[in-house]
Protein backbone atom coordinates (compact mmCIF):
# COMPACT_ATOMS: atom_id res chain seq x y z
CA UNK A 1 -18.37 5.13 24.27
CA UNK A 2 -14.76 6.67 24.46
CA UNK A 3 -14.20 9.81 21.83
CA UNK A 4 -10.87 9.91 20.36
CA UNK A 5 -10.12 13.20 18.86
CA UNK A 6 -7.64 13.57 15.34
CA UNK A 7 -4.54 13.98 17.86
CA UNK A 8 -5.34 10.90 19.70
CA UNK A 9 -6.24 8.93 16.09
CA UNK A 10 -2.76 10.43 14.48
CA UNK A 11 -0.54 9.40 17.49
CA UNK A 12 -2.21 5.87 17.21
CA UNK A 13 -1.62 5.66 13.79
CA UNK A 14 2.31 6.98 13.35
CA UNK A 15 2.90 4.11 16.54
CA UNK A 16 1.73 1.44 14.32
CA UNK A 17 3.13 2.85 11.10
CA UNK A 18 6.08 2.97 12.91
CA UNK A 19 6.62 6.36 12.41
CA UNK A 20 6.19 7.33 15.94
CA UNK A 21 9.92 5.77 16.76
CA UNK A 22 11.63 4.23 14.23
CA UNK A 23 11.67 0.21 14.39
CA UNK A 24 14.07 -2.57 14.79
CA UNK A 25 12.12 -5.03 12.94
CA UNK A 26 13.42 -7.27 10.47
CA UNK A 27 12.27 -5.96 7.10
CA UNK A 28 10.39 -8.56 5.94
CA UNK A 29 8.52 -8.68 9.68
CA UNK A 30 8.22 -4.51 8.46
CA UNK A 31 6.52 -5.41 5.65
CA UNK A 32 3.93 -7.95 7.23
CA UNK A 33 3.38 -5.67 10.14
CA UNK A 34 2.40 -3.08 7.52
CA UNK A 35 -0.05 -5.20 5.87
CA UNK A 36 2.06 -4.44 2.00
CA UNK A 37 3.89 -0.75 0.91
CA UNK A 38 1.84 0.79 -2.12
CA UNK A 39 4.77 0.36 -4.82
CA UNK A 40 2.87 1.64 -8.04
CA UNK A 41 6.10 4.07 -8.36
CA UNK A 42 8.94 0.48 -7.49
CA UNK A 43 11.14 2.64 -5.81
CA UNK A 44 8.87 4.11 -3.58
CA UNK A 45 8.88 1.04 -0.18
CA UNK A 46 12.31 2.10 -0.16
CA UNK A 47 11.92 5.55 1.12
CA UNK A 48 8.87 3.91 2.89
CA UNK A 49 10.97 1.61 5.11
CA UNK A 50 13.76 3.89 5.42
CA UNK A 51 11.09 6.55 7.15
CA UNK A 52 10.10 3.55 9.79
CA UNK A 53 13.14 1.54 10.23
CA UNK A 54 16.48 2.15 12.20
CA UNK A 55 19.14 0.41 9.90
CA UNK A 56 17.25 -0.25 6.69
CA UNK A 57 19.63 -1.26 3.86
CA UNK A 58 17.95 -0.74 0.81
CA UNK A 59 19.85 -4.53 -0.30
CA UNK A 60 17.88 -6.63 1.89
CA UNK A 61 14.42 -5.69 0.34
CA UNK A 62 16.31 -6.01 -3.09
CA UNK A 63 16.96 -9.83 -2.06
CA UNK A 64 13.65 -10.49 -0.12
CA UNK A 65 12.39 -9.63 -3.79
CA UNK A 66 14.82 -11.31 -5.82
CA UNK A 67 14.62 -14.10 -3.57
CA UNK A 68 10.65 -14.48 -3.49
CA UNK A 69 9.93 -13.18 0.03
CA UNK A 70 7.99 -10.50 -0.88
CA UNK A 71 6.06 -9.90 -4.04
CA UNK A 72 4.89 -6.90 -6.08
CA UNK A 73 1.34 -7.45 -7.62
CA UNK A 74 -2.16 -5.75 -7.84
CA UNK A 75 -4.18 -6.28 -4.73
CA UNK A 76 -5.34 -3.69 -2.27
CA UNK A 77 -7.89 -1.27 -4.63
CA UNK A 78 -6.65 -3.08 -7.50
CA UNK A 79 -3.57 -1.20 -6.88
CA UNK A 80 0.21 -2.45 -6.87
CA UNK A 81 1.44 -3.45 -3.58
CA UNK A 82 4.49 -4.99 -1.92
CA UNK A 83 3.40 -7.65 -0.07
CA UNK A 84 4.95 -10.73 1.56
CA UNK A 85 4.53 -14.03 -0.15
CA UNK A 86 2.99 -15.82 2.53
CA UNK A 87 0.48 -12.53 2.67
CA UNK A 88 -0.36 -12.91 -1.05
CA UNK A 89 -0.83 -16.33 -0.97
CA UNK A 90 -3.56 -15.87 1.69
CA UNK A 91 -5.11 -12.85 0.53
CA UNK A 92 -5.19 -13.07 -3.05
CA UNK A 93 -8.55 -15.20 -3.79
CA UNK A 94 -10.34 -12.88 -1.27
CA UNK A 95 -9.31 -10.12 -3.96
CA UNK A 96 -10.24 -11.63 -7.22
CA UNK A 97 -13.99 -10.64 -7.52
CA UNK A 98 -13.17 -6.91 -6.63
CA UNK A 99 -9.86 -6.99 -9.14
CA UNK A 100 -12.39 -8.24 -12.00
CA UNK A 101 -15.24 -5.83 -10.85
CA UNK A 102 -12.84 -2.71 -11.03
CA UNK A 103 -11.52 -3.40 -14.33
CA UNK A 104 -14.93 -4.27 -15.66
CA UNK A 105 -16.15 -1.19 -14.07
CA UNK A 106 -13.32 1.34 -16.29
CA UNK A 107 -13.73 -0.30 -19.37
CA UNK A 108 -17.39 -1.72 -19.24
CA UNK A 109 -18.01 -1.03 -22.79
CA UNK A 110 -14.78 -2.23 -24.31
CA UNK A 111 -15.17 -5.66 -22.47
CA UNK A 112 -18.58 -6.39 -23.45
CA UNK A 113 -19.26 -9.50 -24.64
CA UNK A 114 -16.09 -10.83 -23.28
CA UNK A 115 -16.16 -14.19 -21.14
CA UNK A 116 -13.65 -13.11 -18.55
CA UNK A 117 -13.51 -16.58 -17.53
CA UNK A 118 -12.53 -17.70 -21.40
CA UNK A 119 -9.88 -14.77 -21.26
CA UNK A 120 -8.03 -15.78 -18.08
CA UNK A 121 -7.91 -19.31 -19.34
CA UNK A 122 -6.11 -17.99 -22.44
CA UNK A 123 -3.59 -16.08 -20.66
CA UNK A 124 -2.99 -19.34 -18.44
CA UNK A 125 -2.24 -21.40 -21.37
CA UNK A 126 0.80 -18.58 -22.36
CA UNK A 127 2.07 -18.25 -19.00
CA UNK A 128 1.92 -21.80 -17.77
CA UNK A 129 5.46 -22.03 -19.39
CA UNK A 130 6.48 -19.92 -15.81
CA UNK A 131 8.34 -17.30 -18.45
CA UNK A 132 7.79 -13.91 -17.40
CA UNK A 133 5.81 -11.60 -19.77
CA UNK A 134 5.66 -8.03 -20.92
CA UNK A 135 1.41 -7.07 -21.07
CA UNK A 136 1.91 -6.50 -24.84
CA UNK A 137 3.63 -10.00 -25.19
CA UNK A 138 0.88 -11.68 -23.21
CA UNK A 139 -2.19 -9.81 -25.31
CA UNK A 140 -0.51 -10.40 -28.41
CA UNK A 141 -0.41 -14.02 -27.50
CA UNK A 142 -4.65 -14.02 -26.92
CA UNK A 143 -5.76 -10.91 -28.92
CA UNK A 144 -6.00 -13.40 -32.28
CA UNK A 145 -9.55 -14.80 -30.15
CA UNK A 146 -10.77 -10.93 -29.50
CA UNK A 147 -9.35 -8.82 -32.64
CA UNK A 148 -11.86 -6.24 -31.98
CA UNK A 149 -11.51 -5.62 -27.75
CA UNK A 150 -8.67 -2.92 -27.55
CA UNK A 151 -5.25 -4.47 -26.25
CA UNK A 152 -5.53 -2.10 -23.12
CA UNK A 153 -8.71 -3.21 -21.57
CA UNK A 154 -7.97 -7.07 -22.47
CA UNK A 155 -4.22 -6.64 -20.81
CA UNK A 156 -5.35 -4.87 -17.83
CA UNK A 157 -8.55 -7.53 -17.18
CA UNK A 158 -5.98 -9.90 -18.08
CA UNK A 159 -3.40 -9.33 -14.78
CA UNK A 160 -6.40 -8.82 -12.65
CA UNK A 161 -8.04 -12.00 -13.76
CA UNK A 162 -5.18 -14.03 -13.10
CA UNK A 163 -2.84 -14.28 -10.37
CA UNK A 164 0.18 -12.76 -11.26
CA UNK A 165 3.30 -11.34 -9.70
CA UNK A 166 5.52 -8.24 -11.41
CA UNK A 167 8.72 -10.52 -11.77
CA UNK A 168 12.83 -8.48 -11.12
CA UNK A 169 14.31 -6.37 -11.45
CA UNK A 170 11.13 -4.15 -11.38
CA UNK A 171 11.65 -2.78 -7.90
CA UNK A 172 15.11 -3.83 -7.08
CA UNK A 173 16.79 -0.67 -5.38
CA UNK A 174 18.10 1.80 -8.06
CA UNK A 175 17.07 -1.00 -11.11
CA UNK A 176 15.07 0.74 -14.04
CA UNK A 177 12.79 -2.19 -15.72
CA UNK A 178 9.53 -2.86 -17.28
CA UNK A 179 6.56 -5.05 -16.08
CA UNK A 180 6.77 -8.48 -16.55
CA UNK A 181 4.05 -10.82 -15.21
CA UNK A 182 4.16 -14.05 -14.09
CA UNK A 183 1.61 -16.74 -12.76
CA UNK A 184 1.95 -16.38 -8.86
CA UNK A 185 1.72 -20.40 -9.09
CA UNK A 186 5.14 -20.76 -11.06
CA UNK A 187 6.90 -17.61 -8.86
CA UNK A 188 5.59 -18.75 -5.55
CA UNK A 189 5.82 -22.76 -5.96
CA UNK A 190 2.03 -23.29 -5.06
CA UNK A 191 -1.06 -21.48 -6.09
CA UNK A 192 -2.91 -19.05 -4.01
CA UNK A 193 -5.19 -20.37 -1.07
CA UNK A 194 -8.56 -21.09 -2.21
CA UNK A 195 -11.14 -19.21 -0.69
CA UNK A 196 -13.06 -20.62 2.42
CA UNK A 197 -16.88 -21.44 1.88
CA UNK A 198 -17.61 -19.93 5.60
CA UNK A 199 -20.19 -17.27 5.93
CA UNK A 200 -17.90 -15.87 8.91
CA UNK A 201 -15.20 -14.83 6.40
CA UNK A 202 -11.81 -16.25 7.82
CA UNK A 203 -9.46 -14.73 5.54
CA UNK A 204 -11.73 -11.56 6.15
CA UNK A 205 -11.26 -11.67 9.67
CA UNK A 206 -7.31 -12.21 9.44
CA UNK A 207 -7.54 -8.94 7.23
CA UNK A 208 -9.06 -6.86 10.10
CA UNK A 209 -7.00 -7.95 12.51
CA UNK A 210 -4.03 -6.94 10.72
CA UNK A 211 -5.40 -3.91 9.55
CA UNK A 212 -5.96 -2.57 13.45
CA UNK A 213 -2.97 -3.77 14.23
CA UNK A 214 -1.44 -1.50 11.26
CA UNK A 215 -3.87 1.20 11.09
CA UNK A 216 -6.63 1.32 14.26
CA UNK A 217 -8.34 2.54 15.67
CA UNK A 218 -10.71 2.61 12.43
CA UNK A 219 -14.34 2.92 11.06
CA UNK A 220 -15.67 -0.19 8.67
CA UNK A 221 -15.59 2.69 5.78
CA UNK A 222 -11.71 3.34 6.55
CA UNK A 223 -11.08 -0.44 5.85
CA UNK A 224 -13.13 -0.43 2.97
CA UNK A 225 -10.85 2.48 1.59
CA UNK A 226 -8.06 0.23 2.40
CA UNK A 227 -8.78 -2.74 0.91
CA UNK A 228 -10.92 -2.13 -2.26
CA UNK A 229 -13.45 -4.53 -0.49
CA UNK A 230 -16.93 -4.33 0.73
CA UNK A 231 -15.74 -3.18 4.13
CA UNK A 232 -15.83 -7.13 5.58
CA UNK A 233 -19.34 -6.96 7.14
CA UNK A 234 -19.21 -11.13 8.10
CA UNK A 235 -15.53 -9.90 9.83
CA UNK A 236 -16.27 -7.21 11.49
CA UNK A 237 -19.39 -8.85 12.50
CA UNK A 238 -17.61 -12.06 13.71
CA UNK A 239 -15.05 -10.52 15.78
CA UNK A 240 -17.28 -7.33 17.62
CA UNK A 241 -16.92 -9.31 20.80
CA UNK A 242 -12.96 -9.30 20.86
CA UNK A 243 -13.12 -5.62 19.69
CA UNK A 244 -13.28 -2.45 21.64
CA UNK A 245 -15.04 0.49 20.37
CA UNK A 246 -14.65 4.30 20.11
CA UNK A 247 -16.53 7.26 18.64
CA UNK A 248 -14.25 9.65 16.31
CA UNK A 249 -15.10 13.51 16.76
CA UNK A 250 -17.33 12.68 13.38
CA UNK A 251 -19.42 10.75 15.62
CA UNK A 252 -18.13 7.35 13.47
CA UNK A 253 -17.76 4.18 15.44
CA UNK A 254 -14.18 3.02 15.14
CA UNK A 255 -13.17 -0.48 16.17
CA UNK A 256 -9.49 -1.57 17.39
CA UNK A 257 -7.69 -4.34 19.27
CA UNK A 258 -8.14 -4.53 22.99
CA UNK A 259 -4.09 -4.38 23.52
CA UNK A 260 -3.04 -1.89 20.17
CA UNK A 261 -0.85 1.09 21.50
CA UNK A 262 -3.01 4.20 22.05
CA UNK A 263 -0.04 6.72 22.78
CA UNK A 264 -0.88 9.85 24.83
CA UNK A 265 -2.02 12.23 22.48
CA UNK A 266 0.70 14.70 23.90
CA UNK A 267 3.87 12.10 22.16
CA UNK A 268 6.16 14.37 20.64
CA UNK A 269 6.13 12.99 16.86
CA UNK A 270 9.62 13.50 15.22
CA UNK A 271 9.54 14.53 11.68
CA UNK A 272 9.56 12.17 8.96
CA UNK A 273 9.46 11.87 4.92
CA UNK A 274 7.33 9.50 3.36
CA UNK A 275 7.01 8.31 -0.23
CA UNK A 276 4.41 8.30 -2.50
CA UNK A 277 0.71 6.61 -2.11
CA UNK A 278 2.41 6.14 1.37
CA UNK A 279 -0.74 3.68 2.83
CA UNK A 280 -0.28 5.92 6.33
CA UNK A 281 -2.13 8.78 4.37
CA UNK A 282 -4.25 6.38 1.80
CA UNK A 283 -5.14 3.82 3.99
CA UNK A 284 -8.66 5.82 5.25
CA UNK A 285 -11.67 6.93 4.09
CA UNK A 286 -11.32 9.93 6.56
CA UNK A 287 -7.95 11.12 6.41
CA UNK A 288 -8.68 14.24 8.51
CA UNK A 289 -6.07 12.22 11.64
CA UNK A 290 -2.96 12.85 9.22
CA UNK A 291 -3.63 15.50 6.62
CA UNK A 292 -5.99 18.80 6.17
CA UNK A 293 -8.88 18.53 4.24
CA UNK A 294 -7.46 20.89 2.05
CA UNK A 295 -4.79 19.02 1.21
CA UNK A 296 -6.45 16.00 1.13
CA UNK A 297 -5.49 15.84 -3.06
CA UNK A 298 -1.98 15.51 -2.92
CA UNK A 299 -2.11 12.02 -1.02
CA UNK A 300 -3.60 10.98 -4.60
CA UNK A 301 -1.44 13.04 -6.81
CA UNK A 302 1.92 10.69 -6.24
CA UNK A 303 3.33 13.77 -4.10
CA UNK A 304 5.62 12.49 -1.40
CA UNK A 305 4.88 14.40 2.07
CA UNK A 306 6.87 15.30 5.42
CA UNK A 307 5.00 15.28 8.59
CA UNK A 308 5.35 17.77 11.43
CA UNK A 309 4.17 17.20 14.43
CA UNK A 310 2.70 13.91 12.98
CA UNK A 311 0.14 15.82 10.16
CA UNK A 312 1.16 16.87 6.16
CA UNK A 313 3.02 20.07 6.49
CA UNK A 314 4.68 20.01 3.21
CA UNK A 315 5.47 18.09 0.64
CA UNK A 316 9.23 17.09 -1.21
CA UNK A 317 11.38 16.19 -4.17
CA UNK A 318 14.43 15.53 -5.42
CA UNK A 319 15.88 17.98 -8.18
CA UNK A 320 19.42 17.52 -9.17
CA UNK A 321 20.89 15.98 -6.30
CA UNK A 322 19.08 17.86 -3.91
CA UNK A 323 15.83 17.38 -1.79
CA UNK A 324 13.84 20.07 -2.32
CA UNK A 325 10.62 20.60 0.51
CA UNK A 326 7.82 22.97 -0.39
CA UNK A 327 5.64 24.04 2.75
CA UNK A 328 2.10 24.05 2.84
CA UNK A 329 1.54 25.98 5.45
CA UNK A 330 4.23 28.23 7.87
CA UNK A 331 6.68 26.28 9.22
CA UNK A 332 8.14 27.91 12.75
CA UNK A 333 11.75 28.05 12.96
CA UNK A 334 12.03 24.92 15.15
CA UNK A 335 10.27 22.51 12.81
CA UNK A 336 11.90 24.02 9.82
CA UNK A 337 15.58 23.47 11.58
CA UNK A 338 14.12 19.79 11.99
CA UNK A 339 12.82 19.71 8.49
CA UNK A 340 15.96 20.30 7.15
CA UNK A 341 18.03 18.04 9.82
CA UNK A 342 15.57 15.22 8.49
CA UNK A 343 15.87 16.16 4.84
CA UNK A 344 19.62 16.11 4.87
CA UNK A 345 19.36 12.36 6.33
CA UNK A 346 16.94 11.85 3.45
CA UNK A 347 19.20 13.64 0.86
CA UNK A 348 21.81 10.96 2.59
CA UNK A 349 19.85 7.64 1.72
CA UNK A 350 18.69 8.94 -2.05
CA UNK A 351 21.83 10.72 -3.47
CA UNK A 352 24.57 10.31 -1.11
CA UNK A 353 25.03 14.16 -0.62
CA UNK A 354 23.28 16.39 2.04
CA UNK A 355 21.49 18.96 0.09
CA UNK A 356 18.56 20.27 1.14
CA UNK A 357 16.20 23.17 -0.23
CA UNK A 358 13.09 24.68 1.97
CA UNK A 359 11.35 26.76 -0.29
CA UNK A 360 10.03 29.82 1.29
């Protein structure tokens, strides 16, 4: 079985993060190629998509929201995402359990007793009316039936229970605004596809393929770490014989699509800034292709990072105007000069200005 080493695995994975060469793709296409953006922090897929896309305008994912293209909601780890519609509406029922089971899992003791069923049908009665809601408004509406559950663990059970999208502005480019939930069902015009009674796990298998195509090649424990899910056993399992398979240097078996780009590991990789929770970094269980062991915490922390050479190399901010890039290791003169040419672009897109700070 081929062995593909970290340099092979990290030029694999910037090509089909598109961070390899930046793409021409339509931005919602961007967005559906990338199976989501994390967006826990809603301006985040902005600096996301500028990082991977030639002439991203930071309007046309404001209207792809606004307009109900793409949708911000928990999903992948019980985490928010922006995903497309027609994504959500797919994946979302193959999420449920594992959305439940995580939020039953952090507040095990406050929830006891608690019919989770009984709860989501109370929250559907409130938000059948297709009226957005803030959490406190919709647990203030149910909390009269559980007095004694704190607000926190019934509002958080409550938005993984049900389907729900974070309505505008939250995550319209440069808008400051609260969460407000909303049945996906009113938002989207149709409820979310039911879930298949097939051993061989459909949706499942639509996941993986889109996950290769996004993040491969990959081990059944990095797509686990992606999706919050039991790793897909009935998927993988299903579609082994239109797979092709590879050892990692770990001796892991990774899987990928016959026809996925595999770059030559000797691809220059430009330099590029990426947000926070960028999925490049979070979406594997072994993140040793992209970032140092040692380093492993900040991809966790909400620190945005630049890449040299394709790895972690430093991580950035933006203080007053200015971007502001702390190393984590020595930079030579050469990347540095590209740090800042890339920084300034960066400074550009956020602020308008071209200020850039490399701390020594």
């Amino acid at each position: 079985m081929p062995v593909l080493d970290d340099r092979a695995l990290n030029r694999a994975t910037l090509a089909r993060q598109l961070l390899l060469d930046r793409s021409d793709l339509p931005v919602l296409d961007a967005v559906a190629h990338l199976c989501g953006l994390q967006a826990q922090e809603p301006q985040e897929p902005f600096i996301g998509l500028w990082s991977r896309l030639r002439a991203f305008d930071p309007a046309e994912l404001s209207e792809l929201l606004t307009g109900r293209h793409v949708v911000r909601t928990h999903l992948m780890r019980r985490t928010v995402h922006l995903l497309t519609a027609a994504d959500l509406l797919a994946w979302r029922s193959r999420h449920t359990a594992m959305l439940r089971q995580r939020v039953a899992g952090i507040y095990r003791r406050e929830l006891e007793g608690v019919d989770v069923d009984e709860l989501a049908e109370a929250g559907l009665a409130v938000l059948g009316d297709g009226r957005p809601r803030t959490m406190a408004e919709l647990v203030e509406a149910v909390s009269a039936r559980w007095p004694d559950v704190p607000r926190r663990a019934l509002g958080e059970m409550l938005v993984s229970a049900l389907a729900v999208a974070q309505a505008p502005p939250r995550g319209v480019w440069r808008a400051k605004a609260g969460v407000r939930h909303v049945l996906l069902s009113s938002w989207l015009g149709r409820e979310p596809d039911p879930l298949p009674a097939d051993a061989a796990d459909p949706v499942g298998q639509a996941m993986l393929r889109r996950y290769l195509a996004a993040y491969g090649p990959a081990a059944s424990a990095d797509l686990r770490a992606w999706c919050g899910l039991a790793g897909l056993p009935a998927a993988v399992t299903a579609l082994r014989g239109e797979l092709v398979a590879f050892r990692d240097g770990r001796g892991r078996e990774l899987l990928d699509l016959p026809d996925a780009p595999r770059p030559d590991p000797d691809t220059p990789a430009p330099v590029r800034f990426l947000p926070a929770f960028d999925n490049a970094i979070l979406g594997y269980d072994d993140r040793s292709r992209i970032i140092d062991d040692a380093h492993r915490g900040i991809s966790v922390a909400g620190e945005r990072a630049v890449l040299v050479d394709g790895r972690v190399a430093a991580t950035w901010t933006v203080k007053a105007g200015t971007v502001v890039v702390s190393p984590l290791k020595h930079l030579a003169e050469a990347d540095r000069n590209a740090v800042g040419e890339e920084g300034e672009r960066v400074a550009s897109f956020l602020t308008g200005g071209e200020r850039v700070e490399i701390i020594s």
